[in-house]
Protein backbone atom coordinates (compact mmCIF):
# COMPACT_ATOMS: atom_id res chain seq x y z
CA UNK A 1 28.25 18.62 -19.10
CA UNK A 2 25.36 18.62 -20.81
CA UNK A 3 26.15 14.92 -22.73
CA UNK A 4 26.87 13.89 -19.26
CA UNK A 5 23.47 14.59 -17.97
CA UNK A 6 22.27 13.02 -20.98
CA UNK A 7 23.70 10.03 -20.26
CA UNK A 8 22.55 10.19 -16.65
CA UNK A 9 18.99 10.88 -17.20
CA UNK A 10 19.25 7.78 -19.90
CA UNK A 11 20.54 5.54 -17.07
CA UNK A 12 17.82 6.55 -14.55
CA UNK A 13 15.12 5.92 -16.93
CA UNK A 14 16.35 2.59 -18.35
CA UNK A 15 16.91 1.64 -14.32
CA UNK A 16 13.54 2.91 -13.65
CA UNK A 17 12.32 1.24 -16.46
CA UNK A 18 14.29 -2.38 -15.44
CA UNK A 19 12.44 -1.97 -11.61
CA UNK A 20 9.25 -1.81 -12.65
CA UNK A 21 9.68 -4.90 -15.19
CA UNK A 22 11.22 -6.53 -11.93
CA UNK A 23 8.68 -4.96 -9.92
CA UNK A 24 5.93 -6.52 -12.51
CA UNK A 25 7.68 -10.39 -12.38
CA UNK A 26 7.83 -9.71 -8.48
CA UNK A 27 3.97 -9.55 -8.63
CA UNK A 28 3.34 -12.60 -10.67
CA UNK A 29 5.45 -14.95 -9.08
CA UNK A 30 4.28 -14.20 -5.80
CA UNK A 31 1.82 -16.41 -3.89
CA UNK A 32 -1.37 -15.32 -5.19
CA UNK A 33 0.31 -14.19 -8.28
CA UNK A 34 -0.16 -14.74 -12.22
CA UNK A 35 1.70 -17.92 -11.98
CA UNK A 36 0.59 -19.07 -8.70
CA UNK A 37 -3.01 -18.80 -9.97
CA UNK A 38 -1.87 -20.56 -13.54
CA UNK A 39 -0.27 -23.24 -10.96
CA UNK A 40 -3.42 -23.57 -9.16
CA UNK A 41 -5.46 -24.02 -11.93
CA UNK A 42 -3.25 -26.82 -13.86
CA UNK A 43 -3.69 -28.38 -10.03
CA UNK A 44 -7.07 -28.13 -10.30
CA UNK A 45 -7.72 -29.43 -14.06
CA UNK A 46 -5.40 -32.20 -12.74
CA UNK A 47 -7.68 -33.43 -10.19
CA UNK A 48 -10.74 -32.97 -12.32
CA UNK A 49 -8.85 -35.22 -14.80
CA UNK A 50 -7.88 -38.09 -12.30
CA UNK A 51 -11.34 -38.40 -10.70
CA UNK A 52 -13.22 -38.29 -14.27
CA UNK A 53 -10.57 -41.07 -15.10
CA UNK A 54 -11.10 -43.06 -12.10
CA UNK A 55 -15.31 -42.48 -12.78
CA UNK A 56 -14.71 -44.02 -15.98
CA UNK A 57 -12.59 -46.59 -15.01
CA UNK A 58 -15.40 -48.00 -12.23
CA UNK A 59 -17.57 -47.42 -14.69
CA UNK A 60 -16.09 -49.22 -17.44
CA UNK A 61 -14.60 -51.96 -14.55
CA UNK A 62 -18.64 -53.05 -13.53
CA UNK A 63 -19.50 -53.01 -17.39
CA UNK A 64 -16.79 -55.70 -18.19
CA UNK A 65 -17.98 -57.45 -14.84
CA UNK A 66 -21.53 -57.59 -16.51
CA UNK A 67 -20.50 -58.82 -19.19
CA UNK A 68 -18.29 -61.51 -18.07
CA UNK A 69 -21.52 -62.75 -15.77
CA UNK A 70 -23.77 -62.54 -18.85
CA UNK A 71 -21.13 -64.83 -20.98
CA UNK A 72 -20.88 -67.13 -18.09
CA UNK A 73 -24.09 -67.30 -18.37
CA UNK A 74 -24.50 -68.15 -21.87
CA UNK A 75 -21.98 -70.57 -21.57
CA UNK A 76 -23.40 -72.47 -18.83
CA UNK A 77 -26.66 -72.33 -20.75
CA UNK A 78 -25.05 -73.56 -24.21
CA UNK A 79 -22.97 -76.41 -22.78
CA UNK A 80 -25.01 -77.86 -20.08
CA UNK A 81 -21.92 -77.77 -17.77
CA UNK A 82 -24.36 -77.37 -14.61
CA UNK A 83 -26.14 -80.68 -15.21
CA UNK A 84 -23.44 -83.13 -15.60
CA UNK A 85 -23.52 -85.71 -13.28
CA UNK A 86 -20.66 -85.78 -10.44
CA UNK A 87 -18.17 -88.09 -11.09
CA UNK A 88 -17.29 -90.62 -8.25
């Protein structure tokens, strides 16, 4: 009898042991939970990401434009293209 409780009490606290590890996942996979919050977060960095990306790329967009007025520019300058006469 006594190798039978044994083995009884061994069962409860390995299934005792098995709800609170389920008990434990329960509580991070709920909404609000360990991996809701790491969800929310990746979310979060995400968005950060795409508008510094999109800053950047107006930035860098009216740079080029700059510089594509300043060689037209120049080039107009150099070659004299603006003071040709019409042709007929």
């Amino acid at each position: 009898m006594t190798d039978t409780n044994k083995k009884i009490n061994e069962l409860k606290r390995e299934m005792q042991r098995l709800y609170e590890d389920v008990k434990a996942l329960k509580v991070d996979i709920e909404p609000g939970g360990h991996v809701s919050e790491g969800f929310d977060r990746l979310s979060e960095d995400i968005d950060n990401l795409r508008d510094e990306v999109r800053k950047n790329y107006y930035q860098h967009s009216h740079q080029i434009n700059q510089v594509l007025a300043r060689q037209e520019v120049m080039l107009e300058a150099f070659t004299k293209i603006s003071d040709l006469p019409e042709e007929d």
